[in-house]
Structures are given as C-alpha cells and as structure tokens.
Protein backbone atom coordinates (compact mmCIF):
# COMPACT_ATOMS: atom_id res chain seq x y z
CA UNK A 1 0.00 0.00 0.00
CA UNK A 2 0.97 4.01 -0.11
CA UNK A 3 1.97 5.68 2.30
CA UNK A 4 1.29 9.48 3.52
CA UNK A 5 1.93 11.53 6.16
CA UNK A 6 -2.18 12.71 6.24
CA UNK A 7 -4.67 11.16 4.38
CA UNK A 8 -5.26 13.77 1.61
CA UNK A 9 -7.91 16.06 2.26
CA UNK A 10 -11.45 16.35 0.83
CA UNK A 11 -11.45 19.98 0.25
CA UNK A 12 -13.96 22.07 -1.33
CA UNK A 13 -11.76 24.14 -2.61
CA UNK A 14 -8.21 24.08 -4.30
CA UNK A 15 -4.98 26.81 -4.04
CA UNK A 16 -3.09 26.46 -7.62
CA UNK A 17 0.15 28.70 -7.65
CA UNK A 18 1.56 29.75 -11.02
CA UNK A 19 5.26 31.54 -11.12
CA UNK A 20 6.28 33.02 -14.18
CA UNK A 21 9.68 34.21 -14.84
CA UNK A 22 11.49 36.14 -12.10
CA UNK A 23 11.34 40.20 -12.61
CA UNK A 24 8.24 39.96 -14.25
CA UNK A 25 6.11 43.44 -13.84
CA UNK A 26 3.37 43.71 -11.79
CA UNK A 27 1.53 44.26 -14.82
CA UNK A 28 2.36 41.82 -17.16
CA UNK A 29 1.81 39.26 -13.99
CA UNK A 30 -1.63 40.25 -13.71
CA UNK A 31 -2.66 39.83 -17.59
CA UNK A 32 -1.67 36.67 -16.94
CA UNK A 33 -3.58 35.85 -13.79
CA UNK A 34 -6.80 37.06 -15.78
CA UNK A 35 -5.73 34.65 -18.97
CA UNK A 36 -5.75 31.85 -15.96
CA UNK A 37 -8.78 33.46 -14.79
CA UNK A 38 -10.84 33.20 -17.52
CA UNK A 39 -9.66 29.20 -18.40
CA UNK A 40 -10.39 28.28 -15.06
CA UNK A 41 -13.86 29.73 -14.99
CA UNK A 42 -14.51 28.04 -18.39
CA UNK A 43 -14.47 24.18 -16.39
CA UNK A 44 -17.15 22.43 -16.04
CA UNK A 45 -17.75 21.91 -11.65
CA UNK A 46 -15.71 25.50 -11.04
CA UNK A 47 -17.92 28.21 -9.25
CA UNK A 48 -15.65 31.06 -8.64
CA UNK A 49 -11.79 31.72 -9.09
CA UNK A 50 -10.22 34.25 -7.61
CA UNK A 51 -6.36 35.55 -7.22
CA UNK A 52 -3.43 37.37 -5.65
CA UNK A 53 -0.39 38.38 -7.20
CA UNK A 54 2.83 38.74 -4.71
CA UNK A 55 2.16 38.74 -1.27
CA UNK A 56 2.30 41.22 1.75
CA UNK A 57 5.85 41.89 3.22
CA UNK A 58 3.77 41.21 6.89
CA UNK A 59 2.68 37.96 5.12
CA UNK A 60 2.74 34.07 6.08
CA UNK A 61 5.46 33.78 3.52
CA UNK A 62 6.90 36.77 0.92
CA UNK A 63 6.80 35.85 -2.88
CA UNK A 64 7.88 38.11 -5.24
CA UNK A 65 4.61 39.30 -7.93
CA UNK A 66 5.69 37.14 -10.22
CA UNK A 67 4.16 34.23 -8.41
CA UNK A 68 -0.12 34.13 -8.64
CA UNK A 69 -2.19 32.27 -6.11
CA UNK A 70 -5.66 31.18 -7.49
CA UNK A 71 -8.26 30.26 -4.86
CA UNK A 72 -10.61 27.72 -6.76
CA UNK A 73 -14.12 26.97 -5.11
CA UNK A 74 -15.68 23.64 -6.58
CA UNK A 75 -19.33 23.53 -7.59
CA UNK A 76 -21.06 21.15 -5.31
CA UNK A 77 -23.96 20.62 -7.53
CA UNK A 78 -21.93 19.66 -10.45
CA UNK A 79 -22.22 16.08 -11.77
CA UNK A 80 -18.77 16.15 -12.22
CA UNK A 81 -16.59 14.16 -9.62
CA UNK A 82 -13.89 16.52 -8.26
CA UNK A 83 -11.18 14.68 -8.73
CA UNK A 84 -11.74 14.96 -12.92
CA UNK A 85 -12.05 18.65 -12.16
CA UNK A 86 -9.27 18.33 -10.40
CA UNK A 87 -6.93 17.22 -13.45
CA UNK A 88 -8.92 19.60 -16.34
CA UNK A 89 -7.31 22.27 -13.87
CA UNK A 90 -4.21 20.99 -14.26
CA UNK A 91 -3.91 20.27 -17.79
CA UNK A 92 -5.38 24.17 -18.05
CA UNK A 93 -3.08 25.43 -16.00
CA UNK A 94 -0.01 23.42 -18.31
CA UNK A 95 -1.55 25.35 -21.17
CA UNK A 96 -0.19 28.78 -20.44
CA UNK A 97 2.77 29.15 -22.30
CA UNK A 98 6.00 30.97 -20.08
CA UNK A 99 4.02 29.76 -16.31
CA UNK A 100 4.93 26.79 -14.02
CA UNK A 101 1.72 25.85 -12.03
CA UNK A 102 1.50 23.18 -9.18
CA UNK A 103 -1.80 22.51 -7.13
CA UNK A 104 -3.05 21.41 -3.45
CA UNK A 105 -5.31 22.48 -0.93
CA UNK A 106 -5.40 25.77 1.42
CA UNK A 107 -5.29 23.28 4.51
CA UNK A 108 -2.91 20.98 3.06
CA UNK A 109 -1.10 24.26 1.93
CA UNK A 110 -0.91 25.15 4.90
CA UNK A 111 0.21 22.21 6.62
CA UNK A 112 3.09 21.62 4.55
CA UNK A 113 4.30 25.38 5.50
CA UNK A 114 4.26 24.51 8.96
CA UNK A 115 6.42 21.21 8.58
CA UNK A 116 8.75 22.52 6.17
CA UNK A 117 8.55 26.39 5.89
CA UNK A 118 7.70 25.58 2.21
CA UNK A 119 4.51 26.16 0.89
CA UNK A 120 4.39 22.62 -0.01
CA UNK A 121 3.95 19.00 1.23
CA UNK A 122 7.92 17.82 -0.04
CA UNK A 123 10.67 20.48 0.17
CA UNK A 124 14.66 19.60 -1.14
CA UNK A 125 16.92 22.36 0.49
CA UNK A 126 20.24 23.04 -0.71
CA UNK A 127 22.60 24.39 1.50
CA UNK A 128 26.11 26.17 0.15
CA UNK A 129 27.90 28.78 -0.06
CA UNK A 130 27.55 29.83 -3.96
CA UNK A 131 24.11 31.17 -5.11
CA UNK A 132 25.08 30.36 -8.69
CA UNK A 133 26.22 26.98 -7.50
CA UNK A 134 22.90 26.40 -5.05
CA UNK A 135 20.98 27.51 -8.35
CA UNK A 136 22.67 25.19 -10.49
CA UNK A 137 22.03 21.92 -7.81
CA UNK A 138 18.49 22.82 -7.42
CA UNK A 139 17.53 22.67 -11.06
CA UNK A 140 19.60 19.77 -11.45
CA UNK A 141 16.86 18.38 -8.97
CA UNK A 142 13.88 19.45 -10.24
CA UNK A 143 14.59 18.17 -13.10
CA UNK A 144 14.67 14.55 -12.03
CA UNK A 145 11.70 14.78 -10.02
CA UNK A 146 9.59 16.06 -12.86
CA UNK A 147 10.75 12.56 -15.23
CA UNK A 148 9.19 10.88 -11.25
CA UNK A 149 5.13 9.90 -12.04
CA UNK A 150 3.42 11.51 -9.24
CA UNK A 151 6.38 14.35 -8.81
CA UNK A 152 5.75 16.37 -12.12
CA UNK A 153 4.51 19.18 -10.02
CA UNK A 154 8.35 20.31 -8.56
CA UNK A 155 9.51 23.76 -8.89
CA UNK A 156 12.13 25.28 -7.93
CA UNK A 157 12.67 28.45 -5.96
CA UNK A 158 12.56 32.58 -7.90
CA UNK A 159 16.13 33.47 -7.28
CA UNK A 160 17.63 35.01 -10.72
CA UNK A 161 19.94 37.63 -11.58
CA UNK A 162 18.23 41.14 -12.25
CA UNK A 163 19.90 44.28 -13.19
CA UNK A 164 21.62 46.22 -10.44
CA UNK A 165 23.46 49.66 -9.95
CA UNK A 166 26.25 48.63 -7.74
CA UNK A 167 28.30 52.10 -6.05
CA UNK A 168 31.63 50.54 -4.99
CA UNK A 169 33.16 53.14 -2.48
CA UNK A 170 36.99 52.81 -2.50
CA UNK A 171 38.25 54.05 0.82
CA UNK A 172 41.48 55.25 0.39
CA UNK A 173 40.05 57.77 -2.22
CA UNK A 174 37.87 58.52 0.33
CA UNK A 175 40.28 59.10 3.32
CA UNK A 176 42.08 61.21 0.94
CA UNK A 177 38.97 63.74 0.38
CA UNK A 178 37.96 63.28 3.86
CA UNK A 179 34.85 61.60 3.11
CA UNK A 180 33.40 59.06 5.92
CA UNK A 181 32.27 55.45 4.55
CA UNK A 182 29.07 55.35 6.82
CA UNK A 183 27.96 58.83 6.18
CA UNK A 184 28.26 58.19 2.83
CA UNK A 185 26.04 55.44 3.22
CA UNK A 186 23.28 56.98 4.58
CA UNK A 187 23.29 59.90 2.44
CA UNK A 188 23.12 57.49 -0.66
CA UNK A 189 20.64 55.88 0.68
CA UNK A 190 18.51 58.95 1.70
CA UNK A 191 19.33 60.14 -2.12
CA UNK A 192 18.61 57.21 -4.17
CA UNK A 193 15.15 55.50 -1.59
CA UNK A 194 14.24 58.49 0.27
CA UNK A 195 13.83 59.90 3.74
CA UNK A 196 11.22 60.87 5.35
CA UNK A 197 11.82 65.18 6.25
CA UNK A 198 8.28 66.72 7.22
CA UNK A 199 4.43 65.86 6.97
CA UNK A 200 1.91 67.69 5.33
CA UNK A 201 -1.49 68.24 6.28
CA UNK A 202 -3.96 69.21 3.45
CA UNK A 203 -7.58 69.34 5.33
CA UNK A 204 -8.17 65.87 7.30
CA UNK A 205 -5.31 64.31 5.26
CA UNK A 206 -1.92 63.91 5.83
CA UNK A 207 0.77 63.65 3.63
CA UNK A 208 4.74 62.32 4.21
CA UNK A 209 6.98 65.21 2.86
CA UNK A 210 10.20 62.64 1.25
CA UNK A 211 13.69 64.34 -0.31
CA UNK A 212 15.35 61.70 -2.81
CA UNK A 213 16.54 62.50 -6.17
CA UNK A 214 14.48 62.35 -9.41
CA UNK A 215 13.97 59.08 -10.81
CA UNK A 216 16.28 60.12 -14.38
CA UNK A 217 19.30 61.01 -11.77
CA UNK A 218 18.72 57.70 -9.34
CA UNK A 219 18.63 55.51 -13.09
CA UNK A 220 21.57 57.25 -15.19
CA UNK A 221 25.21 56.25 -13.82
CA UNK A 222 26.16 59.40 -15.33
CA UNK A 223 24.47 61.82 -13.61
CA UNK A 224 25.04 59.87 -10.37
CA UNK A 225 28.39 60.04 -11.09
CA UNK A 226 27.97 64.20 -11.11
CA UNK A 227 25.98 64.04 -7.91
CA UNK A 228 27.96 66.33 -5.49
CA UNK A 229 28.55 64.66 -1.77
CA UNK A 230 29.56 66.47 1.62
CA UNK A 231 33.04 65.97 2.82
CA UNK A 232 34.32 66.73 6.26
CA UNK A 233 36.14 69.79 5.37
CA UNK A 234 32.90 71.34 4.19
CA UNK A 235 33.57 71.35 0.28
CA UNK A 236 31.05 68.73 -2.29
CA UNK A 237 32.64 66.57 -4.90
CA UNK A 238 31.17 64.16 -7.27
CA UNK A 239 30.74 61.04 -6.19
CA UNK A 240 33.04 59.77 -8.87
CA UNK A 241 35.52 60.66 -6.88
CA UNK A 242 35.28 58.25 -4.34
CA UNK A 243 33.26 55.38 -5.72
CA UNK A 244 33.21 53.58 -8.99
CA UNK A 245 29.47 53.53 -10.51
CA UNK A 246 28.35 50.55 -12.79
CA UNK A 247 25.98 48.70 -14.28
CA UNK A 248 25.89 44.50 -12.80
CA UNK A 249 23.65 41.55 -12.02
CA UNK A 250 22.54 40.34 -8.65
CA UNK A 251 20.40 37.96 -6.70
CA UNK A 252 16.57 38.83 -6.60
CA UNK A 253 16.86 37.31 -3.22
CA UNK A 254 19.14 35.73 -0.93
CA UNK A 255 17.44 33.13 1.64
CA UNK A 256 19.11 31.55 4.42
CA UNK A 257 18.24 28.91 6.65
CA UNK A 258 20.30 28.31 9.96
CA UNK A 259 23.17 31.23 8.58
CA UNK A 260 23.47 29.24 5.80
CA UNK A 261 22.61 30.41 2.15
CA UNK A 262 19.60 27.83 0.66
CA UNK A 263 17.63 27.25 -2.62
CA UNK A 264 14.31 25.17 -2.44
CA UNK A 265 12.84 22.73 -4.74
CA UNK A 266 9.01 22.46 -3.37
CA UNK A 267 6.95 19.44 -4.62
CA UNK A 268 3.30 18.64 -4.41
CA UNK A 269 3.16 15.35 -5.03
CA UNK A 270 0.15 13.90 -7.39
CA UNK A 271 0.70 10.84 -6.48
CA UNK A 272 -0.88 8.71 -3.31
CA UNK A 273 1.95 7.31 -2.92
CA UNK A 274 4.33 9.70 -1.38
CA UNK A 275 6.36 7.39 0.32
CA UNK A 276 7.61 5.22 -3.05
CA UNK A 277 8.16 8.39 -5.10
CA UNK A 278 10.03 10.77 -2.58
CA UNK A 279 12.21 7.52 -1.98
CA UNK A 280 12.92 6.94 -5.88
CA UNK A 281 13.62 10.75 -5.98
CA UNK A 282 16.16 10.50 -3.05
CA UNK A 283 17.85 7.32 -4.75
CA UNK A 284 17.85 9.20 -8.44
CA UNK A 285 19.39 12.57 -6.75
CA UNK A 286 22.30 10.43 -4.72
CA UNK A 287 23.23 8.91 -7.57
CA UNK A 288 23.27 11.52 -10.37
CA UNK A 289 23.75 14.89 -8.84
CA UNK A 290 27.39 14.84 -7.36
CA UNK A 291 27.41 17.60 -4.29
CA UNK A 292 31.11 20.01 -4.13
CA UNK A 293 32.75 20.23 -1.04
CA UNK A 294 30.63 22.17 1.47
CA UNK A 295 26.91 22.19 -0.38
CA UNK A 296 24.61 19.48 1.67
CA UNK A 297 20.87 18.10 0.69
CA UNK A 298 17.71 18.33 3.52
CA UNK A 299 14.79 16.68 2.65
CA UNK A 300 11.90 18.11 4.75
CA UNK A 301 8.11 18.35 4.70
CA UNK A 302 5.17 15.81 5.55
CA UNK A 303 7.71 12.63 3.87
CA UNK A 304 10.25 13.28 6.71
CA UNK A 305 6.98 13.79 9.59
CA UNK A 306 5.64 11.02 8.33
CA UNK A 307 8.82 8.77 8.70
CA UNK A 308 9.56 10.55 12.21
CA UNK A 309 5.99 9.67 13.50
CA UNK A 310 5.82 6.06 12.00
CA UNK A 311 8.74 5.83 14.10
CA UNK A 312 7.97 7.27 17.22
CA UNK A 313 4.97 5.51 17.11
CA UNK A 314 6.74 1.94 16.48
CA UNK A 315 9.14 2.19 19.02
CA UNK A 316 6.48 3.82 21.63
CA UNK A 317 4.34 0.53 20.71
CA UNK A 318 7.33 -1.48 21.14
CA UNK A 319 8.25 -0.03 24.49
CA UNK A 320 4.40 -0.64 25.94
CA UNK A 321 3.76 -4.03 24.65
CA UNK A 322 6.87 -5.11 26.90
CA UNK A 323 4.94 -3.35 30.11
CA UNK A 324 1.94 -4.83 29.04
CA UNK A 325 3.67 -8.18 28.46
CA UNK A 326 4.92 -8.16 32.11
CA UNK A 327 1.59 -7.30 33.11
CA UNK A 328 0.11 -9.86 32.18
CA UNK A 329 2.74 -12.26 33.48
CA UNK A 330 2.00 -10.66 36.99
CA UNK A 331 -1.65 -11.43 36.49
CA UNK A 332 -1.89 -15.13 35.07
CA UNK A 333 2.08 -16.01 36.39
CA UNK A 334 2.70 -17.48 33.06
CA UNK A 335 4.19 -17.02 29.72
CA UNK A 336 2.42 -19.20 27.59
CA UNK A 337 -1.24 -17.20 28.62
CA UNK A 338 0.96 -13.63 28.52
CA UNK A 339 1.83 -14.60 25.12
CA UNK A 340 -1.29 -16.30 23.79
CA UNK A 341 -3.60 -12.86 25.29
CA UNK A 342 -1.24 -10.85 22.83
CA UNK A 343 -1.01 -12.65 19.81
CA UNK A 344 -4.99 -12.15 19.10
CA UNK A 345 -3.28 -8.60 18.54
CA UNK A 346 -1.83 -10.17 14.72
CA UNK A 347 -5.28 -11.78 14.10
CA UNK A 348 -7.28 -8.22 14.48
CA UNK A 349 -4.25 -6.32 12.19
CA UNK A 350 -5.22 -8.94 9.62
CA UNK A 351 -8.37 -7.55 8.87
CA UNK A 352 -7.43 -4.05 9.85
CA UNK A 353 -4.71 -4.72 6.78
CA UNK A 354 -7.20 -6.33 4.59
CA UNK A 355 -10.13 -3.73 4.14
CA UNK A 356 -7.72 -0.56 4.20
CA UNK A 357 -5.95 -2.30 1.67
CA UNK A 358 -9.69 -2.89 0.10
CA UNK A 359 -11.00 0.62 0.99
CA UNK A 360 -8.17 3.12 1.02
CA UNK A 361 -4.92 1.54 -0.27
CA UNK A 362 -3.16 3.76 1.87
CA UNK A 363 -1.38 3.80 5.39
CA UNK A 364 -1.37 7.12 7.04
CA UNK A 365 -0.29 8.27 10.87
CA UNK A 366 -4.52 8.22 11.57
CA UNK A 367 -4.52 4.45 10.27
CA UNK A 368 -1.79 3.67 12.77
CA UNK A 369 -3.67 5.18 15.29
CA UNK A 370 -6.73 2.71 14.54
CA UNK A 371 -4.48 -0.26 14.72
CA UNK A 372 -3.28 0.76 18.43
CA UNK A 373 -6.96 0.93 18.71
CA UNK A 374 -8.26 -2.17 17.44
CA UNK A 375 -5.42 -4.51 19.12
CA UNK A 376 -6.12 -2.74 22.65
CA UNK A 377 -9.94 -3.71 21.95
CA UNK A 378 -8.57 -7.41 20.73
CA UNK A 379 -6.30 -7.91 24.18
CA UNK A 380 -8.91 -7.09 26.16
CA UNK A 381 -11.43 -9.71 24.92
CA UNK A 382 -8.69 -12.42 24.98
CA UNK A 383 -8.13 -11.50 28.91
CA UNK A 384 -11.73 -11.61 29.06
CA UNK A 385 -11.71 -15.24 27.75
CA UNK A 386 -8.62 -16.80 29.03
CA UNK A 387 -9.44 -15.39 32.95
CA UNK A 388 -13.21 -16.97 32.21
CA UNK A 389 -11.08 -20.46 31.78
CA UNK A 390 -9.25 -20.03 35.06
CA UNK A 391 -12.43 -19.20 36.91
CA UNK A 392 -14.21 -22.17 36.06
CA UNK A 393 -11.79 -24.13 36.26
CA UNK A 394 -10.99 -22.91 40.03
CA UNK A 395 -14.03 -21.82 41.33
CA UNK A 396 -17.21 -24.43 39.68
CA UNK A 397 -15.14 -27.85 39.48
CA UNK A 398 -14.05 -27.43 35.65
CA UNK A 399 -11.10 -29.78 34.42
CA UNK A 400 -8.96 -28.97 31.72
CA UNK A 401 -11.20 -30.19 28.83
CA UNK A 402 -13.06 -29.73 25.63
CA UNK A 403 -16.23 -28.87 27.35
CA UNK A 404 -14.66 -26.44 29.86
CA UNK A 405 -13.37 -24.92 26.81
CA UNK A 406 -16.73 -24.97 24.80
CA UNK A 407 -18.51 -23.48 28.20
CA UNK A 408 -16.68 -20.56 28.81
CA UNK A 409 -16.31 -19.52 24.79
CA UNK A 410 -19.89 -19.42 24.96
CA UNK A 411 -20.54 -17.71 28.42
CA UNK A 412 -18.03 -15.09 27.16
CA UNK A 413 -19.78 -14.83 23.61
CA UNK A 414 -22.17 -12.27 24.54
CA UNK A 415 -19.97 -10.06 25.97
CA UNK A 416 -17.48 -9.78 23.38
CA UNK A 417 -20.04 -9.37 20.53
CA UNK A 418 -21.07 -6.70 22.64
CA UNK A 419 -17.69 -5.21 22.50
CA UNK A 420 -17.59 -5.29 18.95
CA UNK A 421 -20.73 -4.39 17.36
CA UNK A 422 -21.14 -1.16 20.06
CA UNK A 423 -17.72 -0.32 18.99
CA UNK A 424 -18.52 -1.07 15.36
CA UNK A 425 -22.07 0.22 15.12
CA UNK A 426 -20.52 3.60 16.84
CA UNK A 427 -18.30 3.75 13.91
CA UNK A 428 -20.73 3.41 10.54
CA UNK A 429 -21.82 6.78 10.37
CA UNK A 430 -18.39 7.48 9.74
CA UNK A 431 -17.56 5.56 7.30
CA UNK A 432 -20.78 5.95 5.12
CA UNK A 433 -19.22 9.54 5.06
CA UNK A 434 -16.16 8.29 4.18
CA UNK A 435 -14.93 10.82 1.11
CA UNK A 436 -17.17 13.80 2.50
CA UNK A 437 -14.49 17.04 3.84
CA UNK A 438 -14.05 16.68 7.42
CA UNK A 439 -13.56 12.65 7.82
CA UNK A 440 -10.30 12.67 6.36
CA UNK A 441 -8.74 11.99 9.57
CA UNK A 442 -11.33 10.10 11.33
CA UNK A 443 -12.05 8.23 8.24
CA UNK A 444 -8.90 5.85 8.67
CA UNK A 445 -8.97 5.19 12.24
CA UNK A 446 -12.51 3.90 11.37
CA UNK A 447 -12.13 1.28 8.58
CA UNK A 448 -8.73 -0.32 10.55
CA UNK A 449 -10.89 -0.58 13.80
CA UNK A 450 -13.81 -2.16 11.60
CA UNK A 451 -12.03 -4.22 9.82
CA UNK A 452 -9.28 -5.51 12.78
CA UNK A 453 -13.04 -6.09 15.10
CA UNK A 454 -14.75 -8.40 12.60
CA UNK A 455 -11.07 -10.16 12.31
CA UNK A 456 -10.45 -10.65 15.70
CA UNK A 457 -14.01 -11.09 17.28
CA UNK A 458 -15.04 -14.36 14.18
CA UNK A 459 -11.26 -15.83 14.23
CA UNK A 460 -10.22 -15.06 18.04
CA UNK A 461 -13.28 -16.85 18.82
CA UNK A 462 -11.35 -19.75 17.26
CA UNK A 463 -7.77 -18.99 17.47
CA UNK A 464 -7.96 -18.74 21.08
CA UNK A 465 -9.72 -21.62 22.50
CA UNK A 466 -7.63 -23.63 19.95
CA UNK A 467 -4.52 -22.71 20.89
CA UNK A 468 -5.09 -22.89 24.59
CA UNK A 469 -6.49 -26.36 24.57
CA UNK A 470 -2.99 -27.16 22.52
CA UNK A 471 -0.41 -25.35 24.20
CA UNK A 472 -1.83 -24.27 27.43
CA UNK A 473 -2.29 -27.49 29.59
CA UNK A 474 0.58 -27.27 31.88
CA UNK A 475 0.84 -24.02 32.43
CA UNK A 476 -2.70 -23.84 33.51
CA UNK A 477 -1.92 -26.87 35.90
CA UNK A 478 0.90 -25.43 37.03
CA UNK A 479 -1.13 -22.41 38.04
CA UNK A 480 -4.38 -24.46 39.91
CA UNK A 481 -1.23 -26.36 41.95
CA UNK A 482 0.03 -23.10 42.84
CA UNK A 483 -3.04 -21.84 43.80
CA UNK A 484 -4.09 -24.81 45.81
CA UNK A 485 -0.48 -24.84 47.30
CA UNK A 486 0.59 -21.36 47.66
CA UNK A 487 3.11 -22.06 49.65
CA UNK A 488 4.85 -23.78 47.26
C-alpha cells in the first residue's frame, strides 16, 4: 500500500500557484492571472476563481509578484466528480505558455508550511555557499523529479539575476577627500530610496513630505556620477571621486536557513503514494547529482513527519507491549497465557490490513492510530476469555477439557459481541461519510478498527480456544497447583 503523512484532504476548494519568470512586472503578472482566470472559470464543476499576485511583506510567507495564487471553489452541484475537475485544472493550468503551475489544498497548503517552511507538502533544500552553485544543484533536482510519475509538479525556488546599480566606495580615495564610509552610506541611501523630512497636512489628510533624487538622476550612472557629496572639510565633490558607478547583475533574493545560504525545490506530489516516489527521488538525486565540497541536501516536509511519526509511534508501541507483556505475566504467572492474550493482537491487524488495503490503499499516521486501537480492543477480549477459563476451572469444578473450553467460549460470547458491534455500530456513520471534507482523519482510524473487530471477534473466537487447549495445559496446571499450594 501508499503511504502518507495525512490522508489527503477532501477539500472544497483548491490553491493552484503559477510563477512566471522572475522580474516579471506587476503588470504583465496580472494579464496573466486574468488569462488563468478566464480558463479556469470556463471548467465544467468550477464556481468562482479568484487571485493574488505577490504577497504582503507582513505575510505568512513573501513571494515576489511574479508568483499568482488562485483560490478555486468547486461547484457542489456539479455532476462532475472533483477529482476529474481536479486534473482539467491541471492540464489548463499546463496550457499557459512561459508559467509553471503546481496545485493542493489551502489546509494541506498550509500544513506543509508549517512542517517545512515551504509552501508545499515535499521540500529539497540546498545548502552552500555559492548562489550560482545552489541555483545550479536545485535545477539539477527538479529536473529529475519532474521525469518521477506523481512528482511532475516540482519547482524550484525565484532566485535570478536582475539588473543592479552597484556604487563601490573605494576608501582610500575617500580618506584622501575626507569623506566618511558610513555617512556616505546613509546619504546614498537617503538620495537614491528616500527619507522621510516633514508631513503635510492638506484638510483631514496627511501627507509624508520625502527628499530623494528624481527618478532620471537615481537611473543614469552618469548623472550619479555628477551628484555632489559632503566631505568633512565642508567642500562637495562628485561622487566619482570616491566610488566607482556601474551597471551588474545580482540575486533577486538571498534566503538563508540556519546562517546558511539555501535554494528550495518544493513538490506537491500527485501521487498517493508519497512514500515510493520521494524515496525513488532521493535514490535518483544520490546517484546523479554529485554535491562540491561544502553544499549538503535536507529533505523536509510531511515525507520526513511522516517517517519521524511512523517511528515514534513503532518504538512507543514497542516499548508498551513489553509493560503490558509483564503485566500480564503478573496477572496469570505465566508465559504461555501472557503470550497467547497478545497474539490475538496479529489476528485483528489482519483484517485491519485487509479492508484498508480494500477501501483506502493507503497507510497514514490516523490508520496507525486505529491499529493501536483495534489490538487494545482485541487484548482485552482475549483476557476476558482466558481469565473466564481459570475461573471455572478454580471456582465451579471445571477440568482442563473440551467442554470447559466450549462453556466458557460461549458464556463469554455475549460479551465480546457486545464489545464489537457497540464499537462497530458507533463507527458506521463514519464511514458511510467516508470521502465527504471533514472525515479525512477520522475516516482511517474507522475502517482499521472495523475491519481488525470483525477479524479478531469471528477468528479469536477460534484462534484462542484452539490454541489454549494445545499449548496451554501445563501451564494452567501449574497455576491451579500453585493456587491450591501457595506455599509452594
């Protein structure tokens, strides 16, 4: 079977984000968001579409406006299933020539933020030194996890090289002309972004009063290079006195991650399956992208959760079924009934196993949680059963026999049919709603505690009489002698 982190969500909506290249205007990113617009709205099950361009500086996470967000709502009277609505977005979205689009949910959205920092549920983070370099490794990636089935949607992080104007201050010409290298600064930067002198009031509005230069002086090299600049002596000289002025390229962005420089492949996967594709990706990227000296690979998002939690949870289980094991040792002073009131706890998994398998195909953290369920529920009938067998057996004159056997399997019938179909009966309304939004989670826990109750209440009702009329016979006697002789 798959495996996720979450079972994927039943949302009635969808969050498709578009990027286009980086240093794309405002403007010419918006035409496009209306092109997208306008496709999307022309699907069959689609009720409204609506978009942002950029976001907020304040925001959950800056983009630059060359990345859309489209907030899809689905039409819940539509015939249409949403999951065929689901791919017409996607091959509409593919259609937009000069755009990379990839799709999830606004919950799962956001859930993959919170895991990874990514706006996505699988994140690859190079670490290095060398933005060209990081740049080079990331695209290198993406570019085997797009030829991945399931992995088509990765895309890698805006960082280009836009135009800069770059004012290189050499300091011994500036030591020479008595010019300081922080005052400088800050009257550079009050020329060429502004500072904030005065406020104006104009009625019951106020205005911020802000001395720069005019935008032809702050965009011609030239004239910056004529721009006169205090000294400490009191005289002006052009700036090209003290600093070289020039046209170069730069980052859009620099990101960092624990001081150290990073570039992010983010992957929603379209797969169920995230487990078997994010572990062919990491097996394609070891061997054919070769890492230089000092550049490292993180793989983080709901794959690496999900492998932390399956973990936790085994070696948590692993941990209590010991305690549990001595337990029941202190209560029957025997291993063969310790043993035998545990291994009901296989039987129930069976059909836990069998109709997710049949239902879902898929093994998520909430499906774990319904087979800690279900074998808790199975132990406890088997105690139920085996302790019945000592009871006759001290209390009303029962030997060790077929009969004894046959009695207390049926005396304990009731109760443990009772066990199961309240437990089961409890749990039908939720899986009749089984795809609805809202059950995603519950959904799980219900069909492996289903399906592990009908396996272990029909078969433990076999498998455990059976194997304690087998196995059992001396221990039990050894137990009755010790009761009888406690002393001893």
């Amino acid at each position: 079977m798959g495996g996720n982190f979450l079972p994927p969500f039943q949302e009635p909506s969808a969050l498709v984000a578009m990027t286009t290249a980086p240093g794309t205007s405002l403007k010419t990113t918006t035409e496009l968001a209306h092109v997208g617009q306008d496709l999307l709205l022309g699907i069959p099950g689609i009720k409204s579409v609506g978009f942002r361009a950029g976001r907020a500086e304040r925001g959950d996470h800056v983009v630059p406006v060359s990345t859309v967000e489209f907030d899809i709502e689905f039409d819940k009277s539509s015939e249409r299933k949403q999951k065929e609505v689901t791919e017409d977005i996607r091959t509409t979205m593919r259609s937009i020539p000069g755009t990379f689009s990839s799709m999830s949910g606004p919950l799962a959205d956001r859930v993959g933020h919170m895991l990874s920092g990514v706006s996505a549920k699988v994140a690859v983070k190079v670490f290095g030194p060398n933005l060209d370099e990081l740049r080079r490794l990331g695209s290198q990636i993406a570019e085997i996890a797009r030829g991945i089935p399931g992995l088509e949607e990765a895309r890698t992080e805006q960082q280009a090289s836009v135009p800069q104007l770059r004012i290189d201050l050499d300091r011994k010409r500036a030591l020479a002309h008595g010019v300081v290298p922080g005052d400088l600064n800050e009257e550079l930067a009050t020329l060429m972004a502004g500072e904030k002198v005065a406020e104006i009031y104009e009625g019951t509005r106020k205005y911020d009063l802000v001395l720069r230069l005019p935008q032809e002086w702050r965009e011609n090299p030239e004239r910056l290079k004529q721009t006169y600049i205090d000294t400490l002596s009191g005289q002006r000289i052009p700036l090209e006195r003290v600093a070289d002025i020039r046209r170069a390229t730069g980052p859009n962005m620099i990101l960092r991650e624990n001081s150290q420089r990073r570039f992010v492949v983010s992957i929603n996967p379209t797969t169920e399956n995230l487990n078997a594709a994010v572990e062919r990706l990491q097996r394609e990227v070891t061997e054919k992208v070769k890492l230089p000296k000092g550049y490292s690979i993180s793989l983080e998002g709901e794959y690496q959760a999900q492998r932390e939690a399956t973990s936790t949870i085994f070696y948590a289980s692993t941990i209590l079924l010991i305690l549990v094991f001595f337990l029941l040792y202190g209560h029957y002073r025997s291993f063969a009934l310790a043993f035998l009131t545990l291994g009901i706890i296989p039987v129930s998994l069976v059909g836990a196993l069998l109709y997710t398998k049949y239902t879902l195909d898929n093994v998520s953290i909430a499906t774990l949680v319904g087979f800690i369920a279900v074998s808790g529920i199975a132990a406890r009938n088997n105690i139920m059963l085996l302790t019945h067998y000592l009871h006759l057996m001290r209390n009303e004159g029962e030997g060790f026999t077929r009969q004894m056997i046959e009695r207390g399997t049926l005396e304990r019938l009731s109760p443990i049919l009772m066990t199961a179909l309240s437990a089961g009966i409890a749990l039908v309304p939720i899986l009749l709603a089984l795809h609805e939004p809202g059950r995603e989670i519950l959904g799980p826990v219900a069909i492996a505690i289903v399906g592990g109750l009908v396996t272990s209440t029909l078969l433990g009702l076999a498998v455990t009489p059976s194997l304690f009329y087998a196995f059992c016979r001396k221990p039990v006697e050894s137990i009755l002698a010790k009761d009888l002789n406690p002393d001893n």
